[in-house]
N, C-alpha and C. Protein backbone atom coordinates (compact mmCIF):
# COMPACT_ATOMS: atom_id res chain seq x y z
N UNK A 1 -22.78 -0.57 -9.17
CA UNK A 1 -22.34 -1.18 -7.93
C UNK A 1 -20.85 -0.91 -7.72
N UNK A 2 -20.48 -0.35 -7.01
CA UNK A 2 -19.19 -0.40 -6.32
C UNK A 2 -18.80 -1.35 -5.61
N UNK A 3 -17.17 -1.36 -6.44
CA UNK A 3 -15.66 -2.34 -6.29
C UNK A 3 -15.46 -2.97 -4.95
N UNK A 4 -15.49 -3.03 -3.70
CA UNK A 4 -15.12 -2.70 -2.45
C UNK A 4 -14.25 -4.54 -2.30
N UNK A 5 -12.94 -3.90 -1.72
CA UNK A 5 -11.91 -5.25 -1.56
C UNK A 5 -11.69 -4.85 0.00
N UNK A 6 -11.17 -6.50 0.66
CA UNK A 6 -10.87 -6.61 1.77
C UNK A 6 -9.96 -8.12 1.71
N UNK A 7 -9.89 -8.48 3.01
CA UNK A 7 -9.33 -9.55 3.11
C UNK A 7 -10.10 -10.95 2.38
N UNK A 8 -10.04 -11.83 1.09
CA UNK A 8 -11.06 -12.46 0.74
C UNK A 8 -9.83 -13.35 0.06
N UNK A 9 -9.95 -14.73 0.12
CA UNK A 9 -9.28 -15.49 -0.42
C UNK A 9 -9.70 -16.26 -1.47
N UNK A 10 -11.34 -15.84 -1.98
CA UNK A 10 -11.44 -16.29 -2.94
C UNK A 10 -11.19 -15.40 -4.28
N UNK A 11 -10.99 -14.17 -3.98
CA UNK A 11 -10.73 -13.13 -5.25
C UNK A 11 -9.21 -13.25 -5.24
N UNK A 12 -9.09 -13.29 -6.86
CA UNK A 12 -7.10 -13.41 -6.94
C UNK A 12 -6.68 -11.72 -7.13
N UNK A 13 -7.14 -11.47 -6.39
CA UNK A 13 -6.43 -10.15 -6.09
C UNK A 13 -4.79 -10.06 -5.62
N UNK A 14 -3.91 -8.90 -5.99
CA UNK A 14 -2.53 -8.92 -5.63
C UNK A 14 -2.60 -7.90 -5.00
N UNK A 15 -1.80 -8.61 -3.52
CA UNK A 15 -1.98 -8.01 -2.29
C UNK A 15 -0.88 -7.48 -1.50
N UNK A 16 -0.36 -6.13 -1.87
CA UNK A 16 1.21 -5.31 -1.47
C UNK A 16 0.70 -5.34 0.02
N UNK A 17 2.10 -5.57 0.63
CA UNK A 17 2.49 -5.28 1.43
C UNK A 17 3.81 -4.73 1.61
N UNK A 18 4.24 -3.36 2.17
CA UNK A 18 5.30 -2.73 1.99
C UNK A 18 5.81 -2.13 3.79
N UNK A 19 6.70 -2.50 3.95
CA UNK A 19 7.32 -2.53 5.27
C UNK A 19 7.95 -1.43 5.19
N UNK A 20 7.73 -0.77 5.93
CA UNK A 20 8.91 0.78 5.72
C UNK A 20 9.03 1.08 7.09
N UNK A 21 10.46 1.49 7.32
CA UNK A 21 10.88 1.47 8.91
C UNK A 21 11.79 2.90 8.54
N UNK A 22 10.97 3.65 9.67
CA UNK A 22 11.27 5.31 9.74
C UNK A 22 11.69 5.26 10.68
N UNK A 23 12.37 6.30 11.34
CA UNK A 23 12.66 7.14 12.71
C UNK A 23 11.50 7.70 13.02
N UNK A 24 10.81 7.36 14.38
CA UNK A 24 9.81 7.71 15.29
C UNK A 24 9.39 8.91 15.16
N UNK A 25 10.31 10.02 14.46
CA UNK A 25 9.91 11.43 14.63
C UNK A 25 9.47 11.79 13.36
N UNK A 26 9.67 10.86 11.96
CA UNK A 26 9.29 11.36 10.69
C UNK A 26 8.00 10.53 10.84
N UNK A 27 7.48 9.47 11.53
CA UNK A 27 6.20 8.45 11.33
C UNK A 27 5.37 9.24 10.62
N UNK A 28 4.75 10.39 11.54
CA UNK A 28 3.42 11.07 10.93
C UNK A 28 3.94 11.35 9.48
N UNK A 29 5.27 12.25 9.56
CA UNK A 29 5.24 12.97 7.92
C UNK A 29 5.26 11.58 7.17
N UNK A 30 5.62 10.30 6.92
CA UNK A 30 5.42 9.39 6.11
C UNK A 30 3.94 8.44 5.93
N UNK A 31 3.46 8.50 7.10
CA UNK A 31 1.58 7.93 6.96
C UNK A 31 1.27 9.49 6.25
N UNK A 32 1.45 10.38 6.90
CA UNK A 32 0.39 12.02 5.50
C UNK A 32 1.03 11.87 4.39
N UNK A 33 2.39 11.34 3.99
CA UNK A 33 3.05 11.74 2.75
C UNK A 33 1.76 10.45 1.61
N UNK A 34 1.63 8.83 2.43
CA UNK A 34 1.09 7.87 1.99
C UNK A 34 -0.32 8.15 1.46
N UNK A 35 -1.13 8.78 2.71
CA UNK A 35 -2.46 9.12 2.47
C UNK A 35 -2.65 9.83 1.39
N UNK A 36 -1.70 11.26 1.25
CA UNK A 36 -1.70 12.14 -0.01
C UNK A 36 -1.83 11.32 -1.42
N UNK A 37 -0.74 10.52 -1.47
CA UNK A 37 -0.59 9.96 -2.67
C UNK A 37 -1.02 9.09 -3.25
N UNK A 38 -1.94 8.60 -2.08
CA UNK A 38 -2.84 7.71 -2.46
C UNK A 38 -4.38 8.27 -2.94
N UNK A 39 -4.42 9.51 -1.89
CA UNK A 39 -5.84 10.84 -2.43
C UNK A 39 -5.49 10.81 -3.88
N UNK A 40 -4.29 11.27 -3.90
CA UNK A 40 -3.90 11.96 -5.44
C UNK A 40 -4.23 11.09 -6.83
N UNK A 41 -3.32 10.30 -6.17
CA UNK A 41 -2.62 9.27 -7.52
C UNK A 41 -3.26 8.08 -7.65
N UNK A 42 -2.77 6.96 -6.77
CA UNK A 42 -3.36 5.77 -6.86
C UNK A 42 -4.41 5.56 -6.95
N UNK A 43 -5.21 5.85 -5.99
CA UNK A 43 -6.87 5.48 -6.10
C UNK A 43 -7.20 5.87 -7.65
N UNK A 44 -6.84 6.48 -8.65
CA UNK A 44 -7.49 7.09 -9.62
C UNK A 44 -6.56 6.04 -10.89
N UNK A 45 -5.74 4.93 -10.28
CA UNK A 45 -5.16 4.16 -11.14
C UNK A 45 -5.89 2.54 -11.70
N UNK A 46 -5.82 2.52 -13.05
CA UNK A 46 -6.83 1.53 -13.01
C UNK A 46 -6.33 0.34 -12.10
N UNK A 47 -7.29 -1.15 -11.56
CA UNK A 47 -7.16 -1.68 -11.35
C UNK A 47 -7.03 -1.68 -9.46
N UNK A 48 -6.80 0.20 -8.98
CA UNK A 48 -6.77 0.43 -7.73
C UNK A 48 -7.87 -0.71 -6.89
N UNK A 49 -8.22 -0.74 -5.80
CA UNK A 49 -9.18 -1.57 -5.23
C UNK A 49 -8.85 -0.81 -3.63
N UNK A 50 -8.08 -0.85 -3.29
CA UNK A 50 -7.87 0.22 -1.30
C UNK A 50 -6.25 -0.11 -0.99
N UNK A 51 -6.24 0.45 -0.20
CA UNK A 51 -5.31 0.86 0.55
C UNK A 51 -5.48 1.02 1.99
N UNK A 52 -4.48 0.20 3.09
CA UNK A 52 -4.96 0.46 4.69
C UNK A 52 -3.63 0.96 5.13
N UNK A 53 -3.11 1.83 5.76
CA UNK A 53 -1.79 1.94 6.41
C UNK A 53 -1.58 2.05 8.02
N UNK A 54 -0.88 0.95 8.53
CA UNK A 54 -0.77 0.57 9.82
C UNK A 54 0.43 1.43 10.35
N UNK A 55 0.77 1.75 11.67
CA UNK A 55 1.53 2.58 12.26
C UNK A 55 1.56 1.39 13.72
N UNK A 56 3.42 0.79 13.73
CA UNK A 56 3.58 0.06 14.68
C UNK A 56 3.38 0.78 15.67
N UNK A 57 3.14 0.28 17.13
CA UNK A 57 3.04 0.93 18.38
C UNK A 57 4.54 1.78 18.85
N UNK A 58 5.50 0.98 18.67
CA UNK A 58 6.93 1.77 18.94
C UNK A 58 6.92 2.67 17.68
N UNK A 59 6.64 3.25 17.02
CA UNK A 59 6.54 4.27 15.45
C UNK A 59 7.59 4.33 14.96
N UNK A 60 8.43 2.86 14.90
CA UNK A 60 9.06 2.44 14.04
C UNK A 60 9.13 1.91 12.68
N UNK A 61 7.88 1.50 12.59
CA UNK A 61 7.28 0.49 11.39
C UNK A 61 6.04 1.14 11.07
N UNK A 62 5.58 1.39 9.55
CA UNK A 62 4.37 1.69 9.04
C UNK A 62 4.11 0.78 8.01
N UNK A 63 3.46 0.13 7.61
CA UNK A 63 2.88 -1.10 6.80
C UNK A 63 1.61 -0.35 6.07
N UNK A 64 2.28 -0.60 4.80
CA UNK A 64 0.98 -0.19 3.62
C UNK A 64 0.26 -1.67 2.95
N UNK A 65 -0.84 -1.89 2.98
CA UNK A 65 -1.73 -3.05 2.63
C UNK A 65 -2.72 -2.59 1.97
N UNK A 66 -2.29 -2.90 0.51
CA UNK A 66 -2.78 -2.21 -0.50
C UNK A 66 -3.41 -3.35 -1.43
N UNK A 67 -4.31 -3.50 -1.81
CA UNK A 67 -4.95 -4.55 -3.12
C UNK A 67 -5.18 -4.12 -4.89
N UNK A 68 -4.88 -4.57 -5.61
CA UNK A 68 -5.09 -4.26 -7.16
C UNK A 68 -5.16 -5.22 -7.36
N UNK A 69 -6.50 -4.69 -8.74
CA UNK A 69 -7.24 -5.83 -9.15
C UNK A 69 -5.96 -7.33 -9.78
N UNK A 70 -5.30 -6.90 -10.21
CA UNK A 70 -4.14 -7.87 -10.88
C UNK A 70 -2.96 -7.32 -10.52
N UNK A 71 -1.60 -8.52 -10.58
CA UNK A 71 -0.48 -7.75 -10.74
C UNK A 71 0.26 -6.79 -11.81
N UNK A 72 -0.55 -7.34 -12.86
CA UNK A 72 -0.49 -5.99 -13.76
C UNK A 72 -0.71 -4.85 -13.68
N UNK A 73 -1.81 -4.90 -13.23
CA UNK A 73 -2.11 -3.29 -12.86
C UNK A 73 -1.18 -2.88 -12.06
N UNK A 74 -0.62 -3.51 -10.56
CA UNK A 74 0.18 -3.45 -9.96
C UNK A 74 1.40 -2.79 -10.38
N UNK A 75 1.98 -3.63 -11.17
CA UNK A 75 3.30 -3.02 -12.25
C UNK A 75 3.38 -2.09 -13.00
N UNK A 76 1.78 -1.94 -13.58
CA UNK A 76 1.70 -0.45 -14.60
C UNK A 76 2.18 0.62 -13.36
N UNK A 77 1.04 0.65 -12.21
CA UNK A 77 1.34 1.70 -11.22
C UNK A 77 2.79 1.72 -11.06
N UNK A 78 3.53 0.88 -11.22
CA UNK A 78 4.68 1.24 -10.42
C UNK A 78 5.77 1.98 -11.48
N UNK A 79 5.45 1.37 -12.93
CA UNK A 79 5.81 2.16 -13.99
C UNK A 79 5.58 3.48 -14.04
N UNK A 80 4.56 4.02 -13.33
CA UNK A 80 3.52 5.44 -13.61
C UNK A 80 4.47 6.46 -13.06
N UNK A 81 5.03 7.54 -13.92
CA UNK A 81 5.93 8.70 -13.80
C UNK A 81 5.36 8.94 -12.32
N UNK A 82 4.03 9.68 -12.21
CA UNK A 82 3.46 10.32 -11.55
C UNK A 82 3.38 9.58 -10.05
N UNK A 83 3.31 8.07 -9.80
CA UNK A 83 3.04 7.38 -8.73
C UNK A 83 4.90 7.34 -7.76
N UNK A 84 5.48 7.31 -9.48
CA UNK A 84 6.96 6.96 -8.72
C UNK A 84 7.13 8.25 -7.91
N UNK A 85 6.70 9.54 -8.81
CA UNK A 85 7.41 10.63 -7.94
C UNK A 85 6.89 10.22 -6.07
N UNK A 86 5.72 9.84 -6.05
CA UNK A 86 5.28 9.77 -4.62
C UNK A 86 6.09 8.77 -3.91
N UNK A 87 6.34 7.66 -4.18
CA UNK A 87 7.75 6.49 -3.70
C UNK A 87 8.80 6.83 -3.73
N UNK A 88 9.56 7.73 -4.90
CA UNK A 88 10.84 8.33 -4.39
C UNK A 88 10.34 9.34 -3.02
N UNK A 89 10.10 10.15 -3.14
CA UNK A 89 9.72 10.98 -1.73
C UNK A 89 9.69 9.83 -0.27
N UNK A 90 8.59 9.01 -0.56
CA UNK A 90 8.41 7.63 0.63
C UNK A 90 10.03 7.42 1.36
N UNK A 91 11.01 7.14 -0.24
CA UNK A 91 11.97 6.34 0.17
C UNK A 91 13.04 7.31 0.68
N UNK A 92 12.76 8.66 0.77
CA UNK A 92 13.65 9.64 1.74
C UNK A 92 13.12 9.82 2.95
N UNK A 93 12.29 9.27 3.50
CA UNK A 93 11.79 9.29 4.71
C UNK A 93 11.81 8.34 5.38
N UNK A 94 11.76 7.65 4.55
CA UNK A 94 12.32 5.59 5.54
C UNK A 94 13.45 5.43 5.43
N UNK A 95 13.89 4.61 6.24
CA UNK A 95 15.07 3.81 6.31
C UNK A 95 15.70 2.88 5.78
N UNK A 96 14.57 1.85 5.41
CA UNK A 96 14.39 0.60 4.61
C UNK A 96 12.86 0.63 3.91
N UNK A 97 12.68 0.06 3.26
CA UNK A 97 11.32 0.15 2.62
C UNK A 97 11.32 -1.81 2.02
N UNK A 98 10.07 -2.40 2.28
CA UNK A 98 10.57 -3.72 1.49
C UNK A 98 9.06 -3.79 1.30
N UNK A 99 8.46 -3.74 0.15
CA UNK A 99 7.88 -4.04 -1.26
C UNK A 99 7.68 -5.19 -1.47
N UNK A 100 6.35 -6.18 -1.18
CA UNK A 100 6.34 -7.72 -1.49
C UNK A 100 4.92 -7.47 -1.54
N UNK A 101 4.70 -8.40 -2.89
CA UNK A 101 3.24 -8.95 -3.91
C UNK A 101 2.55 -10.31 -3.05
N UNK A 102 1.29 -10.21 -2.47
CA UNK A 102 0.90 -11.36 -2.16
C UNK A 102 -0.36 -11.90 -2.31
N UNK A 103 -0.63 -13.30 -2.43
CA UNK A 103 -1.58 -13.47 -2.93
C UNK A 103 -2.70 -13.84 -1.08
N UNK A 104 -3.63 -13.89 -1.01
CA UNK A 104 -4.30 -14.08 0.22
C UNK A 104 -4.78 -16.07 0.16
N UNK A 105 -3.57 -16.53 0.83
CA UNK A 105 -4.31 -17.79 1.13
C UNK A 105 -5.51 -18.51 1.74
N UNK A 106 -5.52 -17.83 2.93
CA UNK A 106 -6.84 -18.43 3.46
C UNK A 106 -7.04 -17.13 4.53
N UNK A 107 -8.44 -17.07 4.71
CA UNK A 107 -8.76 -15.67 5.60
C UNK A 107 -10.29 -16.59 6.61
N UNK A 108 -9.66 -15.96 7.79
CA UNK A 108 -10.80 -16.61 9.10
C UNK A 108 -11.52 -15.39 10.29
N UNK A 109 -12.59 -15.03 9.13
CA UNK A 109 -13.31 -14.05 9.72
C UNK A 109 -14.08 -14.25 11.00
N UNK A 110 -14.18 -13.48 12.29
CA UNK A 110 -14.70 -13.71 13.07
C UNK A 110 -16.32 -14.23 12.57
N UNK A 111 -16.95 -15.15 12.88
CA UNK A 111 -18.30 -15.97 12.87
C UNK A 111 -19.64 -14.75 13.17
């Protein structure tokens, strides 16, 4: 049976959310740089669970909403030679980047 995570507040899943604010004209190259490295790298890291990446309407803002099974796993990835090389790259293409662990309090699925 396959893993499959979403918005669920009863699994203690740790739930990134990473704010990264580009210039309008790099947007695309930073959502393909995300997708890549997530093809590549992450998904194949234990504890992975998905990844969604949002693109604000002004293509100022791209939001990565990412789940692992624990924050450990979380932290190994971020330890991982191979994952950092893909985040240093990220962080020459944004402007700001802000990186926050969350847990899902309560979720109200349409009926």
């Amino acid at each position: 049976m396959a893993v499959t995570a979403g918005i669920d507040s009863s699994r203690p899943v740790a739930t990134l959310i990473n704010v990264f604010t580009v210039p309008p004209e790099r947007r695309r190259e930073l959502l393909a740089l995300l997708a890549r490295a997530t093809e590549t790298t992450m998904k194949h890291r234990p504890g992975f669970l998905c990844a969604d990446f949002h693109a604000s309407r002004d293509g100022r803002r791209v939001i990565n909403y990412a789940q692992w099974e624990t924050e450990d796993h979380y932290r190994a990835m971020r330890a991982d030679p191979e994952a950092q090389v893909h985040m240093d790259e990220a962080v020459t293409i944004a402007t700001d980047v802000q990186p926050r662990l969350f847990t899902v309090a309560s979720h109200h699925p349409r009926p």
